[in-house]
PDB file of N, CA and C in Angstrom:
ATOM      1  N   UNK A   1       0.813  -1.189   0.000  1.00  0.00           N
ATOM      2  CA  UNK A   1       0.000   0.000   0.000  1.00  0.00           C
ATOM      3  C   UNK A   1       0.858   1.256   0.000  1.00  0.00           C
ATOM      4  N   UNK A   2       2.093   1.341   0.608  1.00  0.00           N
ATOM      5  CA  UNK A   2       3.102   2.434   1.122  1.00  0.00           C
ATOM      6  C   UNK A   2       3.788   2.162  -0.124  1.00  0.00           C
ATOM      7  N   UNK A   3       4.314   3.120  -0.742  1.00  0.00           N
ATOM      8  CA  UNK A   3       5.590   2.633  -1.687  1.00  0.00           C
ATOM      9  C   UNK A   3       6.707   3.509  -0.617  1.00  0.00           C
ATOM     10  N   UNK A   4       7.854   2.605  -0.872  1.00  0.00           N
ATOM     11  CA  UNK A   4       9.172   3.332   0.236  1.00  0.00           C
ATOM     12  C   UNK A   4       9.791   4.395  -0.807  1.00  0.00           C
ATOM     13  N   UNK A   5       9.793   3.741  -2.176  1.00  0.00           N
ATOM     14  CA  UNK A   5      10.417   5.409  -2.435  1.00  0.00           C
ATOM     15  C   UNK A   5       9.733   5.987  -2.923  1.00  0.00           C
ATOM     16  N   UNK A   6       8.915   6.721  -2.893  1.00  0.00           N
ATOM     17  CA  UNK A   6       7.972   8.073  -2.620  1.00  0.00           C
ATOM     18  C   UNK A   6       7.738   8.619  -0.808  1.00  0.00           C
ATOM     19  N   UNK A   7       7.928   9.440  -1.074  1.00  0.00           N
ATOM     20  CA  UNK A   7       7.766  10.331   0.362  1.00  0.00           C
ATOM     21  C   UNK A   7       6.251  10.987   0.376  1.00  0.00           C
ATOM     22  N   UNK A   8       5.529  11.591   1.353  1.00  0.00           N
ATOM     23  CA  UNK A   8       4.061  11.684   1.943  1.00  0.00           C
ATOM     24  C   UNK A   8       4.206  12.622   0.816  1.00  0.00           C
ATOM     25  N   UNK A   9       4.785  13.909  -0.038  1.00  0.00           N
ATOM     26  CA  UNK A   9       3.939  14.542  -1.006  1.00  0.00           C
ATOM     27  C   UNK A   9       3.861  13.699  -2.565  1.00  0.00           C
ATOM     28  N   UNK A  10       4.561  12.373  -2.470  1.00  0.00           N
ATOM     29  CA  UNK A  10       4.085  11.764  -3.701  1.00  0.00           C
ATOM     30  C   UNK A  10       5.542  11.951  -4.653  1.00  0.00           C
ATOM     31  N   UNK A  11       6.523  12.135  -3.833  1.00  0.00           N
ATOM     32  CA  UNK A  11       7.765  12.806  -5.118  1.00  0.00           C
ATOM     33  C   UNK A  11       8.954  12.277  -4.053  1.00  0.00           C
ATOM     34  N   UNK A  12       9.409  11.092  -5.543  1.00  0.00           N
ATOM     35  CA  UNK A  12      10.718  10.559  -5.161  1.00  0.00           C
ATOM     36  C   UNK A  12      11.657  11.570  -4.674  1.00  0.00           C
ATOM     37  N   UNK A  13      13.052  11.181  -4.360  1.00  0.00           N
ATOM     38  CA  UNK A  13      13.991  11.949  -3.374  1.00  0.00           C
ATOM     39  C   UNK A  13      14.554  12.581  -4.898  1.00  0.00           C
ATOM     40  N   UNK A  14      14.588  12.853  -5.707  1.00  0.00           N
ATOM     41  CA  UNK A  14      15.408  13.103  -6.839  1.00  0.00           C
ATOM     42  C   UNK A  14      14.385  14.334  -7.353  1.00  0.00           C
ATOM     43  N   UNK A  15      12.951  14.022  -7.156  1.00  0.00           N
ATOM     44  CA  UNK A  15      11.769  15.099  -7.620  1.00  0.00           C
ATOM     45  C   UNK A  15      12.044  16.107  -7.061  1.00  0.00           C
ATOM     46  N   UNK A  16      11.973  15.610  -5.408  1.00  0.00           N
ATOM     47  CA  UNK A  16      11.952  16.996  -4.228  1.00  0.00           C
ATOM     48  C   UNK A  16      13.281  17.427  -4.358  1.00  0.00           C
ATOM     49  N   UNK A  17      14.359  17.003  -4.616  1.00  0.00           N
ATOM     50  CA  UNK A  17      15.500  17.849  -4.449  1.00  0.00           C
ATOM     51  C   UNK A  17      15.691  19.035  -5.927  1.00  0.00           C
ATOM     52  N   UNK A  18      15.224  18.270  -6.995  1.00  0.00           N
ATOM     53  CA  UNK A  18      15.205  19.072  -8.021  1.00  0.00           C
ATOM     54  C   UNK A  18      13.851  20.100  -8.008  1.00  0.00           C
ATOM     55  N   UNK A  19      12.833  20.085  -7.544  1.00  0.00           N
ATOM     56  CA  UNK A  19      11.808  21.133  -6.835  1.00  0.00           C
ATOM     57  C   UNK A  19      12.628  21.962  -5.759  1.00  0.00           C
ATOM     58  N   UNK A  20      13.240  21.068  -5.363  1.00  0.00           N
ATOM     59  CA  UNK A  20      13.726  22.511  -4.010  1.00  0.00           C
ATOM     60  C   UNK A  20      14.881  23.174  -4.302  1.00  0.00           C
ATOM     61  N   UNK A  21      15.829  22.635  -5.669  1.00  0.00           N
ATOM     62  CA  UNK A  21      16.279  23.402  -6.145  1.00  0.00           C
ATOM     63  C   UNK A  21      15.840  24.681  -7.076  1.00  0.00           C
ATOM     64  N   UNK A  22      14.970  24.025  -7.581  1.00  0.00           N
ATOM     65  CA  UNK A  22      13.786  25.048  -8.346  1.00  0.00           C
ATOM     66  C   UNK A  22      13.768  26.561  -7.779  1.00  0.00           C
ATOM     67  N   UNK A  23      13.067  26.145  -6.567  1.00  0.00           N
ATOM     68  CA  UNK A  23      11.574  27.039  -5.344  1.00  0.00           C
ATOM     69  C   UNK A  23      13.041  27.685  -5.064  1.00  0.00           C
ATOM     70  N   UNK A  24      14.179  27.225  -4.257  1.00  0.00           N
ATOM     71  CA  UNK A  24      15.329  28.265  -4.064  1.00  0.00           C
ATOM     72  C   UNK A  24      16.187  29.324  -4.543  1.00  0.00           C
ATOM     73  N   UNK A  25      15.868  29.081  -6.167  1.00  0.00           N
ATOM     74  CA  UNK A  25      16.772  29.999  -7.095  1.00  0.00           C
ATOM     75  C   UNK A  25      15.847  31.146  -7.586  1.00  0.00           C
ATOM     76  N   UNK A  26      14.296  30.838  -7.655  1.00  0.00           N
ATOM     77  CA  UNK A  26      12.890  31.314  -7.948  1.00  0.00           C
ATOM     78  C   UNK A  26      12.990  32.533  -6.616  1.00  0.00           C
ATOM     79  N   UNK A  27      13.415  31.460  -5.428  1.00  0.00           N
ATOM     80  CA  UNK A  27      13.177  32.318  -3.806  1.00  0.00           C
ATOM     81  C   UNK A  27      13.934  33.325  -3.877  1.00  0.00           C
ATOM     82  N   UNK A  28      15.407  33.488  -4.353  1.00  0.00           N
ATOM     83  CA  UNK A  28      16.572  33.922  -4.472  1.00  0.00           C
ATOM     84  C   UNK A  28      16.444  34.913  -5.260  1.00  0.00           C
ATOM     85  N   UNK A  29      15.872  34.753  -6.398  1.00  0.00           N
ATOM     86  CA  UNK A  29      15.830  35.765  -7.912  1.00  0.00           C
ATOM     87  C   UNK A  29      14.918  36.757  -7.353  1.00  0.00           C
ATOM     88  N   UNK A  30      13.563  36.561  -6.891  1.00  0.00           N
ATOM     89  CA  UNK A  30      11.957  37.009  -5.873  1.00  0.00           C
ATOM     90  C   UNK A  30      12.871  38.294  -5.238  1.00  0.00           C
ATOM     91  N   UNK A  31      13.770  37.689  -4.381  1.00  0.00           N
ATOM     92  CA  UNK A  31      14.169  38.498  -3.300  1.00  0.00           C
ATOM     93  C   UNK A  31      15.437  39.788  -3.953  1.00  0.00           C
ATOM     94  N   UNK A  32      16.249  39.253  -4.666  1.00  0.00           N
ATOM     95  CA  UNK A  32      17.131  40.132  -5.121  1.00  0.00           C
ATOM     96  C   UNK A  32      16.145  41.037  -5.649  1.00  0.00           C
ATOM     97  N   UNK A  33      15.530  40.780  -6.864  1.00  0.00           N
ATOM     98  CA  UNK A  33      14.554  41.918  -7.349  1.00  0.00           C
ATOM     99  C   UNK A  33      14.317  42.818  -6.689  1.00  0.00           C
ATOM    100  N   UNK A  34      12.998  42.604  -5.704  1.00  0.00           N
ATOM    101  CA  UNK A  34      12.793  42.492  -4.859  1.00  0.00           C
ATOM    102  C   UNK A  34      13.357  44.170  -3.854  1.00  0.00           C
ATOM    103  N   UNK A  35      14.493  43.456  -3.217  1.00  0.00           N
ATOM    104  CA  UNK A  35      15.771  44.603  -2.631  1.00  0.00           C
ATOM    105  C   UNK A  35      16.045  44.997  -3.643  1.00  0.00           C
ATOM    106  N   UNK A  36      16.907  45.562  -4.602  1.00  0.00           N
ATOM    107  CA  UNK A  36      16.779  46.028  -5.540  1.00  0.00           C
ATOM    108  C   UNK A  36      15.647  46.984  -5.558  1.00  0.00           C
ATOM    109  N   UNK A  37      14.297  46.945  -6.057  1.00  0.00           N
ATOM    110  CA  UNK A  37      13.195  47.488  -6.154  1.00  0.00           C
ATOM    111  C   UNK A  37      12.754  48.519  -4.752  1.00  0.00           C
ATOM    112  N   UNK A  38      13.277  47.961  -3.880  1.00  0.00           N
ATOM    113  CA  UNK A  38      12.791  48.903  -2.142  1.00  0.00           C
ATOM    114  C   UNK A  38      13.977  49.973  -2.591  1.00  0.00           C
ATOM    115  N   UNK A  39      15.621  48.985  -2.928  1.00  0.00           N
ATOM    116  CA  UNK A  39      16.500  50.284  -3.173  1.00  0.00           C
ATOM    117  C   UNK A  39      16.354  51.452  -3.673  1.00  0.00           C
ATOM    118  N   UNK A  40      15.736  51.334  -4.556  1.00  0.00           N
ATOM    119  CA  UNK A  40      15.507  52.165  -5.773  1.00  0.00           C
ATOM    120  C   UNK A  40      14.391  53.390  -5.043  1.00  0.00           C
ATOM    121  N   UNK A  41      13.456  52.496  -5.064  1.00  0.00           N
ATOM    122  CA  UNK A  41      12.249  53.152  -4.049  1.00  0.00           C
ATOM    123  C   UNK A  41      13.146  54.089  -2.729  1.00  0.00           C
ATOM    124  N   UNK A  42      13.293  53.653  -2.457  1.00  0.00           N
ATOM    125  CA  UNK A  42      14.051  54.011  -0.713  1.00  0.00           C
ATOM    126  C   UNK A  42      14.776  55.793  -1.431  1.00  0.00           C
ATOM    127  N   UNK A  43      15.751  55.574  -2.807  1.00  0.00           N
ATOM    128  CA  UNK A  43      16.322  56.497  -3.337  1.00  0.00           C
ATOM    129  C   UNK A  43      15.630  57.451  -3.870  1.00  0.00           C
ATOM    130  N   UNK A  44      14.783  57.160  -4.349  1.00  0.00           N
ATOM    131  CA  UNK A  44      14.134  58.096  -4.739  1.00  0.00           C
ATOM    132  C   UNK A  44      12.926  59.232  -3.366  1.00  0.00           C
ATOM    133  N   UNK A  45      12.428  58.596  -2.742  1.00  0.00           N
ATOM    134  CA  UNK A  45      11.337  58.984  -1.509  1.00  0.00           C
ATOM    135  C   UNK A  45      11.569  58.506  -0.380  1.00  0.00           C
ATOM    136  N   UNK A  46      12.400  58.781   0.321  1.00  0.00           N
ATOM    137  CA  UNK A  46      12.848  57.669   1.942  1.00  0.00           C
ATOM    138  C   UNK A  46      11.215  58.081   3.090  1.00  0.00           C
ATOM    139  N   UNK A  47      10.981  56.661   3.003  1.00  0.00           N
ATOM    140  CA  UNK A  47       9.871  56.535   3.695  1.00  0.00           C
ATOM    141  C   UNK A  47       9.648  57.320   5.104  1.00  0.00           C
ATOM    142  N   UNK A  48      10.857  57.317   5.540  1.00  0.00           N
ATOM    143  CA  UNK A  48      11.158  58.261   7.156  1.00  0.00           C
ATOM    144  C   UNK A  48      11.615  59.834   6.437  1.00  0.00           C
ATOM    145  N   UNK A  49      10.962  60.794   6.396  1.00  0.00           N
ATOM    146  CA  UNK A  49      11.116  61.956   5.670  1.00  0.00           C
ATOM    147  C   UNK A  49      12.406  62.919   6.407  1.00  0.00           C
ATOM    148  N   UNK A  50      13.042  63.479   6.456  1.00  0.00           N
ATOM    149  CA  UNK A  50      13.996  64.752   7.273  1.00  0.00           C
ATOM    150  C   UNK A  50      12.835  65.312   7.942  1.00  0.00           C
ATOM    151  N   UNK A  51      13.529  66.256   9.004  1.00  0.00           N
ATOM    152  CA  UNK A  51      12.685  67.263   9.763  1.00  0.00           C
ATOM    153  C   UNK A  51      12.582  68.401   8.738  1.00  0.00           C
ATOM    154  N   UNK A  52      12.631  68.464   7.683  1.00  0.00           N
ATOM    155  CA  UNK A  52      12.331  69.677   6.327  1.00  0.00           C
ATOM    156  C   UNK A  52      11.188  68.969   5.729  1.00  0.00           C
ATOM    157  N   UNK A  53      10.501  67.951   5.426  1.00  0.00           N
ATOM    158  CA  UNK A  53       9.773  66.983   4.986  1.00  0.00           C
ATOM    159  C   UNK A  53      10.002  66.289   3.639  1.00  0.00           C
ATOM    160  N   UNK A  54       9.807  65.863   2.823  1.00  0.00           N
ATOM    161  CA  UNK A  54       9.951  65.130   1.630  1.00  0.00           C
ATOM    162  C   UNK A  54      11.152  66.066   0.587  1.00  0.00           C
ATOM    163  N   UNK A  55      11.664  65.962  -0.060  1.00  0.00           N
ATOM    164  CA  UNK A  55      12.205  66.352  -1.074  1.00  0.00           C
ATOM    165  C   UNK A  55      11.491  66.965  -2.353  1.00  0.00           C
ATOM    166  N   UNK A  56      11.952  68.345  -2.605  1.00  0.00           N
ATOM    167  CA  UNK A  56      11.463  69.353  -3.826  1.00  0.00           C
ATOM    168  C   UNK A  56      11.627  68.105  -4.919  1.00  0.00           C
ATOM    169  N   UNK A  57      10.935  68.604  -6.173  1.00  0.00           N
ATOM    170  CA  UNK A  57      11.287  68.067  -7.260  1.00  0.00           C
ATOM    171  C   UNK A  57      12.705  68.180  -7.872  1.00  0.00           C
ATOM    172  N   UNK A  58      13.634  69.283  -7.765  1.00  0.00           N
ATOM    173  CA  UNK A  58      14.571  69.228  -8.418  1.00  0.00           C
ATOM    174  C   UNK A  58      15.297  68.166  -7.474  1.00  0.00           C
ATOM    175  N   UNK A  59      14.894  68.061  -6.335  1.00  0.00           N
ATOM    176  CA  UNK A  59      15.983  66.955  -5.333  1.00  0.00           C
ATOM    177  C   UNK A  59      15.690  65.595  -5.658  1.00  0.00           C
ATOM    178  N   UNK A  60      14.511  65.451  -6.310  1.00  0.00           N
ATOM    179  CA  UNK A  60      14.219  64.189  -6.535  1.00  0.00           C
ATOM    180  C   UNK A  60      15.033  63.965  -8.015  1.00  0.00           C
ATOM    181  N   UNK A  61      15.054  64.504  -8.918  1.00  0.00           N
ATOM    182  CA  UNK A  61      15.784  64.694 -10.154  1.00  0.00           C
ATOM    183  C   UNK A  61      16.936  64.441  -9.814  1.00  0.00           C
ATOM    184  N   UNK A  62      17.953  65.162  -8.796  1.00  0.00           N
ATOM    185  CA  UNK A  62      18.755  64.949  -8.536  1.00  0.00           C
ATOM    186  C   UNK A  62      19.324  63.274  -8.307  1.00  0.00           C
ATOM    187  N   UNK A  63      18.563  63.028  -7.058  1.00  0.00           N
ATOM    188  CA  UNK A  63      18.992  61.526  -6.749  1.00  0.00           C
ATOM    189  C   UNK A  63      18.730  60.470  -7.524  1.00  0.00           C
ATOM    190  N   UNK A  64      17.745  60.850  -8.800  1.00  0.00           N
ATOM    191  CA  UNK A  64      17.394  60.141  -9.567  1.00  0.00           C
ATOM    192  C   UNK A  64      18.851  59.775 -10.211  1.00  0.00           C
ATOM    193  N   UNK A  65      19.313  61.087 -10.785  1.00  0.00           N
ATOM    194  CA  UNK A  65      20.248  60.923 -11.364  1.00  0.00           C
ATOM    195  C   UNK A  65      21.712  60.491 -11.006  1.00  0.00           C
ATOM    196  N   UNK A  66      21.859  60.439  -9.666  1.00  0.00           N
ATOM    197  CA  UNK A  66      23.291  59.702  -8.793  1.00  0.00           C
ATOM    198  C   UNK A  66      22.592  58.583  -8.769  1.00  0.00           C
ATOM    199  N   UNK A  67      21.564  58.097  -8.755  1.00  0.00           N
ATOM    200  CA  UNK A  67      20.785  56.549  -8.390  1.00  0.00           C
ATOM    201  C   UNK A  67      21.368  55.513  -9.756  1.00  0.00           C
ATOM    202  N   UNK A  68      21.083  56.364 -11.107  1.00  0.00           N
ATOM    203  CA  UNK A  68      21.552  55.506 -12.565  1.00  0.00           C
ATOM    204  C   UNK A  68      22.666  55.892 -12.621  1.00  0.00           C
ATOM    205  N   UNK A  69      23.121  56.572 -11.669  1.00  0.00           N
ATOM    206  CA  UNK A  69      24.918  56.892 -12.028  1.00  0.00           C
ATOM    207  C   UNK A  69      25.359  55.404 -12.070  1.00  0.00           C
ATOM    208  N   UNK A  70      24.869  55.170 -10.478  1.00  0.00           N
ATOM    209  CA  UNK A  70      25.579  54.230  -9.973  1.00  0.00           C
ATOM    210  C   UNK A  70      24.888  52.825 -10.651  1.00  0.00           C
ATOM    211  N   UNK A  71      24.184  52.996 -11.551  1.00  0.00           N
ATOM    212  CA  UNK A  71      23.983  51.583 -12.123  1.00  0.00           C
ATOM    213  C   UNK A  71      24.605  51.252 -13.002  1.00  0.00           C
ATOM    214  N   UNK A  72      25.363  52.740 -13.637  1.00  0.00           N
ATOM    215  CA  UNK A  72      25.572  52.155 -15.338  1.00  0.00           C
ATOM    216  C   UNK A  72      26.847  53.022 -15.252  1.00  0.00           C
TER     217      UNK A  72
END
C-alpha cells in the first residue's frame, strides 16, 4: 500500500531535491529583485522623511540621477 520510495507529497527523493532546487533559485531571484526594487524606491522617496519633509522636485531629479549613475 506504502511505496518506500515516494515520500508523503508523492515525489521521489530526486523530484523533491530538483523542486527545491527550483523554489530556491525562484526564492533567491523574488528576493534580489525584490531589494533592488525597495533600493531604488528608498532612493528616490525615503519613507522616514527629514525634519524639512519630503524632497522638492529638483531633489528628486537629482537623486534620480546619482541613483543611474551608480547603475551604469
Amino acid at each position: 500500500m506504502y511505496d518506500s520510495d515516494k515520500s508523503l507529497s508523492g515525489l521521489t527523493e530526486d523530484e523533491a531535491k530538483e523542486f527545491h532546487g527550483l523554489f530556491m533559485l525562484s526564492f533567491l531571484l523574488f528576493t534580489a529583485i525584490a531589494t533592488v526594487a525597495h533600493f531604488m524606491v528608498w532612493s528616490w522617496r525615503p519613507w522616514i522623511p527629514a525634519d524639512s519633509g519630503y524632497a522638492s522636485a529638483a531633489d528628486v531629479i537629482g537623486t534620480a540621477s546619482a541613483t543611474l549613475s551608480l547603475l551604469g
